[in-house]
Protein backbone atom coordinates (compact mmCIF):
# COMPACT_ATOMS: atom_id res chain seq x y z
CA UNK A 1 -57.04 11.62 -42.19
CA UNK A 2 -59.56 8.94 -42.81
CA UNK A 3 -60.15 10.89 -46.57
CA UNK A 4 -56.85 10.66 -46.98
CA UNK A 5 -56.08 6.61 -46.48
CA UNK A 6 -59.52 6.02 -48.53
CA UNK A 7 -57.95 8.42 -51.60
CA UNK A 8 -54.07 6.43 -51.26
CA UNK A 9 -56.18 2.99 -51.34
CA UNK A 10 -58.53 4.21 -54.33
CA UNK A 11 -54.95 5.65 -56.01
CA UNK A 12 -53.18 2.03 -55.77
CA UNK A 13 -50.65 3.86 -53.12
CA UNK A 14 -51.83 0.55 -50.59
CA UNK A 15 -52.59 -2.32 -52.23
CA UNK A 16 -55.69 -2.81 -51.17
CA UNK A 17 -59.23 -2.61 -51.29
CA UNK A 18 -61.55 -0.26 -49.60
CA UNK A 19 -64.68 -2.32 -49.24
CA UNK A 20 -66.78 -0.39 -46.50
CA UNK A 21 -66.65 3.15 -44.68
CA UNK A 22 -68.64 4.55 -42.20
CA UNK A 23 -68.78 7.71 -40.32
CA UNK A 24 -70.88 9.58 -37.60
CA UNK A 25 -72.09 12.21 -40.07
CA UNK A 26 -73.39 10.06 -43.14
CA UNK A 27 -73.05 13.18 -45.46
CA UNK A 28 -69.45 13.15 -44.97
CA UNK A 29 -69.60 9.38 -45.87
CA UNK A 30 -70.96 10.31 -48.80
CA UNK A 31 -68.87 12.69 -49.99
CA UNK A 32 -65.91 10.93 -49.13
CA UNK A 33 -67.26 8.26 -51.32
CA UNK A 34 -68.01 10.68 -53.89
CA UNK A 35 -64.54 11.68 -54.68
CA UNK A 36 -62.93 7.84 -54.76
CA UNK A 37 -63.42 6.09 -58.37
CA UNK A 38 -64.05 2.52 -56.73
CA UNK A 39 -66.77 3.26 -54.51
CA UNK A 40 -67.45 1.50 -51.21
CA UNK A 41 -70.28 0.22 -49.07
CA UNK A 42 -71.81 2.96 -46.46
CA UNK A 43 -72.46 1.12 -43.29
CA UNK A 44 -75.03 2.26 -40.68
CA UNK A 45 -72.78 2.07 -37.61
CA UNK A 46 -69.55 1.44 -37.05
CA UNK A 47 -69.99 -2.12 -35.64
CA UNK A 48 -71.05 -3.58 -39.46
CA UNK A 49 -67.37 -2.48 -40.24
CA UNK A 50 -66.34 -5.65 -39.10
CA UNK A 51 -69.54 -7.45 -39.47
CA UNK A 52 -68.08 -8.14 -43.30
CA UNK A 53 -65.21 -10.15 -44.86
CA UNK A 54 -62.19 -7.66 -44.12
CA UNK A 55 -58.91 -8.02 -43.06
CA UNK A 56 -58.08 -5.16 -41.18
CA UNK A 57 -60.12 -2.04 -40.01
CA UNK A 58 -58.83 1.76 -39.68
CA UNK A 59 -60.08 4.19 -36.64
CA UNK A 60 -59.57 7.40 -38.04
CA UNK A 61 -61.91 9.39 -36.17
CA UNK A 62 -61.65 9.82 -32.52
CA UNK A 63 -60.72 7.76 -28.86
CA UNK A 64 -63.92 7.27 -28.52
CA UNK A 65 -64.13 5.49 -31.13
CA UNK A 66 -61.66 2.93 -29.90
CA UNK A 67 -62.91 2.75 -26.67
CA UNK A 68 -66.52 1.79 -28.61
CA UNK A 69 -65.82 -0.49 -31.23
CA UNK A 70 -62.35 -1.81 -30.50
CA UNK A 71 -63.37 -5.17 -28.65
CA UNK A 72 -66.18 -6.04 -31.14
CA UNK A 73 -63.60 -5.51 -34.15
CA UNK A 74 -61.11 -7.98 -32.53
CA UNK A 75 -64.18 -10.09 -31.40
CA UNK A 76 -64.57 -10.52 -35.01
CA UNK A 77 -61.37 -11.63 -36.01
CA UNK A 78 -60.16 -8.69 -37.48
CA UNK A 79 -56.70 -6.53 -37.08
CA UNK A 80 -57.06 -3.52 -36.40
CA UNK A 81 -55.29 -0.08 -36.90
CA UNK A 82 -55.84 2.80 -34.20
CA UNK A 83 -55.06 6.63 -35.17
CA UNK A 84 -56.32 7.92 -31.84
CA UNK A 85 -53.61 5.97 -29.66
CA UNK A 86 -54.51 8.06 -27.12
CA UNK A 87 -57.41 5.81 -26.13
CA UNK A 88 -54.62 2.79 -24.83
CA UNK A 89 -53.60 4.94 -21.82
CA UNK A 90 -56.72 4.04 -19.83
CA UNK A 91 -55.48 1.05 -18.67
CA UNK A 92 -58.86 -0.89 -19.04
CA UNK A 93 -59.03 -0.12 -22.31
CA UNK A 94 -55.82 -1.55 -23.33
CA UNK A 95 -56.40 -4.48 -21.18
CA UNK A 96 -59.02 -4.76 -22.98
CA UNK A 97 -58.16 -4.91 -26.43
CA UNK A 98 -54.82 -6.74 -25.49
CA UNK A 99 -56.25 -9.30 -24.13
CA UNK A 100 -58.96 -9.82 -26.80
CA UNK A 101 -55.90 -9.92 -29.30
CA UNK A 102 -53.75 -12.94 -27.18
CA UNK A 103 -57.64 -14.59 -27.49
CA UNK A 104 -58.69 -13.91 -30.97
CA UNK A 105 -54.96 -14.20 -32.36
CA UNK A 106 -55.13 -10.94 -34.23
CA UNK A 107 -52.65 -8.02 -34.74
CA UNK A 108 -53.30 -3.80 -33.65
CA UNK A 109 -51.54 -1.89 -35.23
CA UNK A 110 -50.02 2.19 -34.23
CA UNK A 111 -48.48 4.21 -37.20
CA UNK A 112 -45.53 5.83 -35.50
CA UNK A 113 -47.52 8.77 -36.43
CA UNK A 114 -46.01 12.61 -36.44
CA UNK A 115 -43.06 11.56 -34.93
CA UNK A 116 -39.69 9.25 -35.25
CA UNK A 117 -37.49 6.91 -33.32
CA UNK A 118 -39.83 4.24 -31.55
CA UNK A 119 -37.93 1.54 -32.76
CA UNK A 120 -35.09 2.81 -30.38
CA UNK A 121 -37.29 3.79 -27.66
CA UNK A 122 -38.66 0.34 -27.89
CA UNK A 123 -35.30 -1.66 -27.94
CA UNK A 124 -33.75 0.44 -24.88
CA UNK A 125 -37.66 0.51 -23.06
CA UNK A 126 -36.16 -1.84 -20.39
CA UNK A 127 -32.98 0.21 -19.58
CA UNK A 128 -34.60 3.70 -19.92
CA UNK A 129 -34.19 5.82 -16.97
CA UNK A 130 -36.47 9.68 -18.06
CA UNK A 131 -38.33 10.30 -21.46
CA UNK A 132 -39.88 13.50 -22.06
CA UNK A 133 -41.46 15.09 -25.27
CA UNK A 134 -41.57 18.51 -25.70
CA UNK A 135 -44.07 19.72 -28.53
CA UNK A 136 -44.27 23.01 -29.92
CA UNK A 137 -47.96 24.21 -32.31
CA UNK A 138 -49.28 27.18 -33.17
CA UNK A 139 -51.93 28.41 -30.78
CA UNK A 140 -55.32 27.55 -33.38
CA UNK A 141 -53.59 24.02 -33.95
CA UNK A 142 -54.70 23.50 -30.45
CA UNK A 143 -58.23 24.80 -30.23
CA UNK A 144 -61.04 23.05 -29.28
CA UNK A 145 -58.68 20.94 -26.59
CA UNK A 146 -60.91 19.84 -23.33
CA UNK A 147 -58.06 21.46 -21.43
CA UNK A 148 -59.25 24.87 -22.44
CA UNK A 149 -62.67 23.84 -20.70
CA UNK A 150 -61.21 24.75 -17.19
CA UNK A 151 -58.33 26.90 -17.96
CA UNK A 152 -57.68 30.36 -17.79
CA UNK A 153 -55.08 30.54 -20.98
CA UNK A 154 -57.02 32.19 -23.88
CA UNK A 155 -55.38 31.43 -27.06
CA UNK A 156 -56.06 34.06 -28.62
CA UNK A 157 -54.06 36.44 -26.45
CA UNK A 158 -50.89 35.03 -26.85
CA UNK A 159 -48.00 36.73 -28.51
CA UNK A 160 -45.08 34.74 -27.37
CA UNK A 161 -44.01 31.08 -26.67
CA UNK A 162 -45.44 30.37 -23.89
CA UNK A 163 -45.88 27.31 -21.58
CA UNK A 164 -49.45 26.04 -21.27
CA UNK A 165 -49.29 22.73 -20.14
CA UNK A 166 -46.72 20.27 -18.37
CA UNK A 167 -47.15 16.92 -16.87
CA UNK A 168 -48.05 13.43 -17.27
CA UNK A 169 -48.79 11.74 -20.56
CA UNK A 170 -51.88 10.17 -19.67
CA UNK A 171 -53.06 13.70 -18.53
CA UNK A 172 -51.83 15.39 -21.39
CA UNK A 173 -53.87 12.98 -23.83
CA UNK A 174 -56.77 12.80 -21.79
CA UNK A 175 -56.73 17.24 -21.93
CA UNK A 176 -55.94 17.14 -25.39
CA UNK A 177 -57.06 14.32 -26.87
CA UNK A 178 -56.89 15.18 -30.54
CA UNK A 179 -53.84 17.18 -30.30
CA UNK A 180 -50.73 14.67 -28.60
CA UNK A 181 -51.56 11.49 -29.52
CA UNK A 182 -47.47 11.20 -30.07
CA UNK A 183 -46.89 11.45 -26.04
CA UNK A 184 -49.23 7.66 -25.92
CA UNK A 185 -46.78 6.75 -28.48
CA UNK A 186 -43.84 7.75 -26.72
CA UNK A 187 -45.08 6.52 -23.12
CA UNK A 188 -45.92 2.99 -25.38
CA UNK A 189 -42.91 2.41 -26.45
CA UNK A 190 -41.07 3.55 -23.50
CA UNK A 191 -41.33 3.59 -19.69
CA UNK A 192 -45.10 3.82 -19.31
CA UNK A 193 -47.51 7.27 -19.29
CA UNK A 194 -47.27 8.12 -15.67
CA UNK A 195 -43.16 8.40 -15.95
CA UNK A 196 -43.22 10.36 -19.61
CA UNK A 197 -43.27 13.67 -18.98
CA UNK A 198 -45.11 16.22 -21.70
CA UNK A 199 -44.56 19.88 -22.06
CA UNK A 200 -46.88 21.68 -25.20
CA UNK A 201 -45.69 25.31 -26.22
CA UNK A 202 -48.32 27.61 -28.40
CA UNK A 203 -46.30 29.59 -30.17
CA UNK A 204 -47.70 32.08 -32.49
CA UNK A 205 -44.76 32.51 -34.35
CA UNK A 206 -44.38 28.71 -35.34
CA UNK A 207 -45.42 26.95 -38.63
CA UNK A 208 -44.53 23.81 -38.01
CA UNK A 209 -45.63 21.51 -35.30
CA UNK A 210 -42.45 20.18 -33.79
CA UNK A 211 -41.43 17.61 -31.32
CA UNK A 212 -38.79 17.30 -29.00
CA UNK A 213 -38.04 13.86 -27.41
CA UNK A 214 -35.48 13.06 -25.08
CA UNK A 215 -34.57 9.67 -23.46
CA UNK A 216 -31.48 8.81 -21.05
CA UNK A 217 -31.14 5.69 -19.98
CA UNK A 218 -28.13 2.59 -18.91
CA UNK A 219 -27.52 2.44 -22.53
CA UNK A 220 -27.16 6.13 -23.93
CA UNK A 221 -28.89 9.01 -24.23
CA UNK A 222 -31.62 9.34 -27.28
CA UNK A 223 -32.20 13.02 -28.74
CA UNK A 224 -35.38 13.52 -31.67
CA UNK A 225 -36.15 16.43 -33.04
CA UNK A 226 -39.31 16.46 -36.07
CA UNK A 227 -40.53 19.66 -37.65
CA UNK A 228 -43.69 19.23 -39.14
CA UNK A 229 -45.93 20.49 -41.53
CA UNK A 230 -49.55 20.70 -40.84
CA UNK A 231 -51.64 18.95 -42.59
CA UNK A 232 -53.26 21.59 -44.60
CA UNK A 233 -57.43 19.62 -44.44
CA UNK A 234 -56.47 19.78 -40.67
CA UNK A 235 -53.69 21.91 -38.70
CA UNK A 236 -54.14 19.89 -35.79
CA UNK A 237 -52.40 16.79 -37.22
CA UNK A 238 -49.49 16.82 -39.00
CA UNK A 239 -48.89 16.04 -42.61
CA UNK A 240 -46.17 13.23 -41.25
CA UNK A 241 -49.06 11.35 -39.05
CA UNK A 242 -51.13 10.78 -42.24
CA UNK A 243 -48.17 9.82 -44.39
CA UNK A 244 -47.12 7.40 -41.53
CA UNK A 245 -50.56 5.85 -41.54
CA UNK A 246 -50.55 5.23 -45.02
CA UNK A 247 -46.75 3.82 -45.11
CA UNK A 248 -48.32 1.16 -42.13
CA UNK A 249 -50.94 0.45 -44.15
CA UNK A 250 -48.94 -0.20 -47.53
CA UNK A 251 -46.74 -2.36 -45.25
CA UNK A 252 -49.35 -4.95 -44.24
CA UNK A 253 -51.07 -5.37 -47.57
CA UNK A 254 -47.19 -5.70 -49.49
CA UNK A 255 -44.97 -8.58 -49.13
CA UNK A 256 -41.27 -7.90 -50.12
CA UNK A 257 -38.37 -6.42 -47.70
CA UNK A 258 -39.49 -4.65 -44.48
CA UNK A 259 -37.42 -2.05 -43.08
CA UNK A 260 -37.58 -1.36 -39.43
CA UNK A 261 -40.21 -2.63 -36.85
């Protein structure tokens, strides 16, 4: 995903300018680097990100990586734009970083991502009674998930839809951390991860990755449905969730008519 922003910057998709990029592995640094035409700085560690005269800085790598260099970027006076939003469901981290925003007066930022319809979660988030958000991927989009760490369910010996996990939100992104980062959006923009219930299908059959979201509430009932493609670099996020990152992106470096929140 990371790749991805860096080649829509280096394109003129986002007005902007990529001026540093770092990465765990510094060979895939380099040849990300490699393949843009207006080459940036390598930093050493993620913490010199911000160290340097930027305006905003992208986590595209892992919730981890929020939890580790969130605070310092907003310490900095920098905004900042999280991929892995799974990382705000521990409550002390988002305490963390939302009270270092009210402090340092800057903005995060949280791509809608592979799915649609926050904006009416969010306006209805006081008079919602149930949300849930049912996803559906094909069984190797989710391998590799902690969950699998303790559970019986071998992936590879499924031949039908089948059920393999239901429950909280803040479970479901803590068991699969790079796989349902849309269930922290949904419990963000709704009535909280404890009360958002998740259900993930594998379903061998499937070549999309699709979500289901459904909230009833005093004013109406909301229905979502998005079919995705997966990204074809990485079948565990969507092609939507990159194109979403790039659209939020284009947004704060452009001035001109805004659509939406």
């Amino acid at each position: 995903m990371g790749t991805q922003i860096a080649l829509a910057i280096d394109s003129g998709k986002i007005p902007g300018i990529l001026t540093h990029v770092y990465d765990d592995s510094k060979e895939s640094s380099i040849l990300l680097v490699s393949k843009l035409n207006n080459k940036p700085e390598i930093v050493e560690n993620s913490h010199l990100l911000s160290s340097h005269s930027v305006d905003i800085v992208v986590e595209a790598a892992s919730q981890n990586a929020v939890r580790d260099d969130g605070l310092s970027i907003l310490q900095n006076k920098r905004d900042f734009m999280i991929m892995s939003v799974g990382a705000l469901l521990d409550e002390s981290v988002y305490d963390i970083l939302y009270d270092a925003c009210e402090h340092f007066k800057k903005t995060i930022y949280l791509p809608s991502g592979a799915i649609a319809g926050l904006d009416g979660l969010k306006s209805v988030k006081n008079e919602l009674d149930s949300v849930s958000i049912t996803t559906t991927k094909h069984p190797r989009s989710l391998k590799g998930a902690k969950f699998f760490e303790t559970s019986e369910i071998n992936l590879d010996s499924i031949t039908t839809s089948t059920i393999i996990f239901e429950g909280t939100a803040r479970d479901a992104v803590s068991l699969f951390p790079a796989n349902i980062n849309v269930a922290a959006l949904v419990s963000l923009s709704g009535i909280g991860s404890e009360k958002t219930s998740v259900k993930i299908i594998a379903d061998p059959e499937t070549d999309k990755n699709t979500h289901y979201i459904e909230a009833i509430g005093k004013s109406g009932n909301m229905t979502f449905t998005i079919e995705n493609n997966p990204d074809p670099q990485n079948p565990k996020t969507s092609r939507l969730a990159i194109l979403s990152a790039i659209e939020t992106l284009r947004k704060y470096c452009s001035g001109g008519i805004q659509i939406g929140t």
